[in-house]
N, C-alpha and C. Protein backbone atom coordinates (compact mmCIF):
# COMPACT_ATOMS: atom_id res chain seq x y z
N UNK A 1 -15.53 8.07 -3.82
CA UNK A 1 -14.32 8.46 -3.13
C UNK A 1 -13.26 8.79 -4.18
N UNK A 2 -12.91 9.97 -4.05
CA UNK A 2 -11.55 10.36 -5.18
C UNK A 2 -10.45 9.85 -4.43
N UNK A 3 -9.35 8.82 -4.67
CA UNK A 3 -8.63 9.03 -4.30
C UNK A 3 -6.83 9.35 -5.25
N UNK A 4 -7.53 10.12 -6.39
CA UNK A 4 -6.71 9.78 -7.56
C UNK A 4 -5.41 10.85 -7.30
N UNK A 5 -5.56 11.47 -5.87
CA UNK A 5 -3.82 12.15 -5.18
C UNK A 5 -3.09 11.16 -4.96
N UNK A 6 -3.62 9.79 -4.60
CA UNK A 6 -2.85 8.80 -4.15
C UNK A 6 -2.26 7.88 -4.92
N UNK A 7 -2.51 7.92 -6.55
CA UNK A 7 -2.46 7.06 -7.27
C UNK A 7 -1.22 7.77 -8.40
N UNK A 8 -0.79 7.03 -9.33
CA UNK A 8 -0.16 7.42 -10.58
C UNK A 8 -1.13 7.67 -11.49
N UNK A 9 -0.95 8.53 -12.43
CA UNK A 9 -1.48 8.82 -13.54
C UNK A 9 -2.56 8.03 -13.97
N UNK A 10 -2.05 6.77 -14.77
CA UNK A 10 -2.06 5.44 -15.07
C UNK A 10 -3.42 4.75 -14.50
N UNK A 11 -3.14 4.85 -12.83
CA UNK A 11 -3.77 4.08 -12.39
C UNK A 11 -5.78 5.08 -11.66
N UNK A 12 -5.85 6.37 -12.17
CA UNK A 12 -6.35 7.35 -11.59
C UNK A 12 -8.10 6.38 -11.54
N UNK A 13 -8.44 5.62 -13.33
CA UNK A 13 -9.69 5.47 -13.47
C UNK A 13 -9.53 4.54 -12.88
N UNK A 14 -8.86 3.48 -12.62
CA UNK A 14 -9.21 2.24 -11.60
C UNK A 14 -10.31 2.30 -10.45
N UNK A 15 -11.21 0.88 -10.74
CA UNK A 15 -11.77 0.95 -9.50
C UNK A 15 -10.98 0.31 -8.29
N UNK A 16 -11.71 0.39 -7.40
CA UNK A 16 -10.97 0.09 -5.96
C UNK A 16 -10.43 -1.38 -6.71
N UNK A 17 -11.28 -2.18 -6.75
CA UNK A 17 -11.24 -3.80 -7.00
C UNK A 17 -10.25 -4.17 -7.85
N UNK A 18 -9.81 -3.11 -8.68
CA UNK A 18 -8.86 -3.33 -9.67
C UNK A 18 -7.72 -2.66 -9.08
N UNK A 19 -7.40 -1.63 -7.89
CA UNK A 19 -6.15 -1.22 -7.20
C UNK A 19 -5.87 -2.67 -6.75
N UNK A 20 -6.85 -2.88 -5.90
CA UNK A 20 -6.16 -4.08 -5.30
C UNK A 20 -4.97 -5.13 -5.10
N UNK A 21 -5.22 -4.91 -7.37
CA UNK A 21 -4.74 -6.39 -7.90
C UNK A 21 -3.32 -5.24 -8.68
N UNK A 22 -3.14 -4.39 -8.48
CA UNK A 22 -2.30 -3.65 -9.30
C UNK A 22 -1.48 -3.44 -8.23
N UNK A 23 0.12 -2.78 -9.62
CA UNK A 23 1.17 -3.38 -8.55
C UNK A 23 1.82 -2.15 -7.56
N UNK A 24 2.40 -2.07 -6.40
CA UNK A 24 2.53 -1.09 -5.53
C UNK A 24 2.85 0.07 -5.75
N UNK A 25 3.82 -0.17 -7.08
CA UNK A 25 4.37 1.50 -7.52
C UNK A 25 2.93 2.15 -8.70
N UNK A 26 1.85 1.55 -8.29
CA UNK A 26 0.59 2.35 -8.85
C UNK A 26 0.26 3.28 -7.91
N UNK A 27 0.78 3.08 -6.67
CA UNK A 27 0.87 4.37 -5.60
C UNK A 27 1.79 5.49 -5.50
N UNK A 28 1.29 6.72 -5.65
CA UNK A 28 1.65 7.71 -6.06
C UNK A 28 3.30 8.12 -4.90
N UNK A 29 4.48 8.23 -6.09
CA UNK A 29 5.52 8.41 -4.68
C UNK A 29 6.22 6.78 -4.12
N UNK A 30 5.84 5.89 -4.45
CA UNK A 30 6.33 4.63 -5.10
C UNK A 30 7.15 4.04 -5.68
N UNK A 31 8.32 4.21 -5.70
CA UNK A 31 9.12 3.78 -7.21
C UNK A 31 9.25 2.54 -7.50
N UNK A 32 9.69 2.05 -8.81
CA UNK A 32 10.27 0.65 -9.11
C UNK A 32 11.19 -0.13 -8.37
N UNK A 33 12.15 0.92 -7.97
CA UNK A 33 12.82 0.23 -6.81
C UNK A 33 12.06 0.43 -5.41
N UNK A 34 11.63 1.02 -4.85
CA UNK A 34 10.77 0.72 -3.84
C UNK A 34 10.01 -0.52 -3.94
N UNK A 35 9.34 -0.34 -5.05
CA UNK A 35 8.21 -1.72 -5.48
C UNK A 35 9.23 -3.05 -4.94
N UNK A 36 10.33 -3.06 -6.27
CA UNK A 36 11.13 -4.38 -6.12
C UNK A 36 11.75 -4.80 -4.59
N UNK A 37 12.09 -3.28 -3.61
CA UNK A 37 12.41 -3.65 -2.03
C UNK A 37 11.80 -3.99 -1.63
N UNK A 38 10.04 -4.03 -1.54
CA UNK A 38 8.92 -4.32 -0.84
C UNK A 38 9.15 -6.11 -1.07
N UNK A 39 9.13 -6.17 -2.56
CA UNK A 39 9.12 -7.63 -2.81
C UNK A 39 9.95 -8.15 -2.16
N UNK A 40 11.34 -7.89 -2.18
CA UNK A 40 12.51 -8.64 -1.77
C UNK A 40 11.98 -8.91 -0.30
N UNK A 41 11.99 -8.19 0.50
CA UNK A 41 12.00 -8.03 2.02
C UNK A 41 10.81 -8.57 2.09
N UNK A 42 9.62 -8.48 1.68
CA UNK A 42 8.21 -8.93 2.17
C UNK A 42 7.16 -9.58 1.11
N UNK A 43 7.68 -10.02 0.12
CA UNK A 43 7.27 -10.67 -1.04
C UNK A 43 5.92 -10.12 -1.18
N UNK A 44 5.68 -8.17 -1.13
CA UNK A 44 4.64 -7.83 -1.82
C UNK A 44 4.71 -7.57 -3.05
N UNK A 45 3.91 -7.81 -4.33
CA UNK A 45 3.70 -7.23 -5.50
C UNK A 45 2.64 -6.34 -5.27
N UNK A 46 1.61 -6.53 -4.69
CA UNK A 46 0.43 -5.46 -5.08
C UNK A 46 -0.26 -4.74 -3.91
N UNK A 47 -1.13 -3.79 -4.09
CA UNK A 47 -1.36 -2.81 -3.15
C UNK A 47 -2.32 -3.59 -2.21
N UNK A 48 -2.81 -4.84 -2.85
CA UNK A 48 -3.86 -5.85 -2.22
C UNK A 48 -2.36 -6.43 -0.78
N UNK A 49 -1.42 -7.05 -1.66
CA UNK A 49 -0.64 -7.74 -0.92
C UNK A 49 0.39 -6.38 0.38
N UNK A 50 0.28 -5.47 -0.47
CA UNK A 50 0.56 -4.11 0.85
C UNK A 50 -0.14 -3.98 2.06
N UNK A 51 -1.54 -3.74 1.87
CA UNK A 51 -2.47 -3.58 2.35
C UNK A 51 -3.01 -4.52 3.32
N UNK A 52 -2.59 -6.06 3.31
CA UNK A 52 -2.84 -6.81 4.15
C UNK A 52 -1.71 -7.67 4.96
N UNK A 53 -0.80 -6.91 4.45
CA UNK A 53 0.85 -7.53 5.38
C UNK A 53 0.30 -7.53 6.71
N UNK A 54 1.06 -8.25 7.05
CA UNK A 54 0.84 -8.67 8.86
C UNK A 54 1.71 -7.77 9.62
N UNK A 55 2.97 -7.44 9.23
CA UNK A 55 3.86 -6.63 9.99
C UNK A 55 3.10 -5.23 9.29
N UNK A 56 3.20 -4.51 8.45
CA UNK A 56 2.25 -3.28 8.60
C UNK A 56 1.10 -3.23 9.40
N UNK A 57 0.39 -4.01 9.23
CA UNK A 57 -0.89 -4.38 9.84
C UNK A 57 -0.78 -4.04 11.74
N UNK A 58 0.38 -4.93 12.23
CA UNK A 58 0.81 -4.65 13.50
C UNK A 58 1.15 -3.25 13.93
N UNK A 59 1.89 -2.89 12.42
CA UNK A 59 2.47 -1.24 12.92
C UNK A 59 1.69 -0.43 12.80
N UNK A 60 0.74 -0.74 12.32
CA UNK A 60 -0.81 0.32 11.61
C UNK A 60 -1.27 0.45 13.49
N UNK A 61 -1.87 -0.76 13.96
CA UNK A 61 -2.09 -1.43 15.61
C UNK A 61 -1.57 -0.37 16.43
N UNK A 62 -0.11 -1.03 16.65
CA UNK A 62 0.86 -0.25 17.41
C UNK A 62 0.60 1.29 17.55
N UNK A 63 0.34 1.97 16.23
CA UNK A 63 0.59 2.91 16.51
C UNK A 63 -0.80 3.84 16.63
N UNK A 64 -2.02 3.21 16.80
CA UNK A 64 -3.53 3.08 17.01
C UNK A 64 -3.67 3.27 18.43
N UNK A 65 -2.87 2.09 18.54
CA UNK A 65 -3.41 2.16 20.25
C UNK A 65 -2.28 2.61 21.16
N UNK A 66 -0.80 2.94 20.85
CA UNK A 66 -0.38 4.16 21.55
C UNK A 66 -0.25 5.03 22.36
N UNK A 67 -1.57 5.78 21.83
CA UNK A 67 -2.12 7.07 22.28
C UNK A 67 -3.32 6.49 23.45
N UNK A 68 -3.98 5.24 23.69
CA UNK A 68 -4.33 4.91 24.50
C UNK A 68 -4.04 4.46 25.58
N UNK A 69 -2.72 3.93 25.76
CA UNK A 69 -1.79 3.52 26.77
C UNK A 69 -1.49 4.15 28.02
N UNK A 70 -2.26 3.38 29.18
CA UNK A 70 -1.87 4.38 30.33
C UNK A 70 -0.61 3.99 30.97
C-alpha cells in the first residue's frame, strides 16, 4: 500500500507499525501547532493515539451510518 501522499517527507519509508508510534504532524498537512492542539484538547501525540480516539472514532460512526438513517 503506498500511502506516502499522506505522509511528510520524513516519514514516506516508514512501515505502517512504525506510523503508528510517530507523531501526528508525520501526516501530511499537519502542523506543529495542529500537533500541539490535538495534544492540548485530546492528549494525542501520535497517529496510533489519533487513530484510536473515541470521539473521532464516534464521528468516523456518525457519519457511516448517516446515510443509513430512515
Amino acid at each position: 500500500m503506498n500511502i506516502n501522499k499522506a505522509l511528510d517527507k520524513a516519514y514516506e519509508t516508514k512501515s505502517l507499525k512504525e506510523l503508528v508510534s510517530a507523531p501526528v504532524a508525520a501526516i501530511e498537512g499537519v502542523s506543529d501547532a495542529d500537533a500541539e492542539a490535538l495534544l492540548k484538547a485530546f492528549n494525542i501525540k501520535t497517529i496510533g493515539d489519533l487513530g484510536t480516539n473515541k470521539y473521532f472514532l464516534w464521528a468516523q460512526a456518525i457519519v457511516a451510518l448517516a446515510d443509513r438513517e430512515e
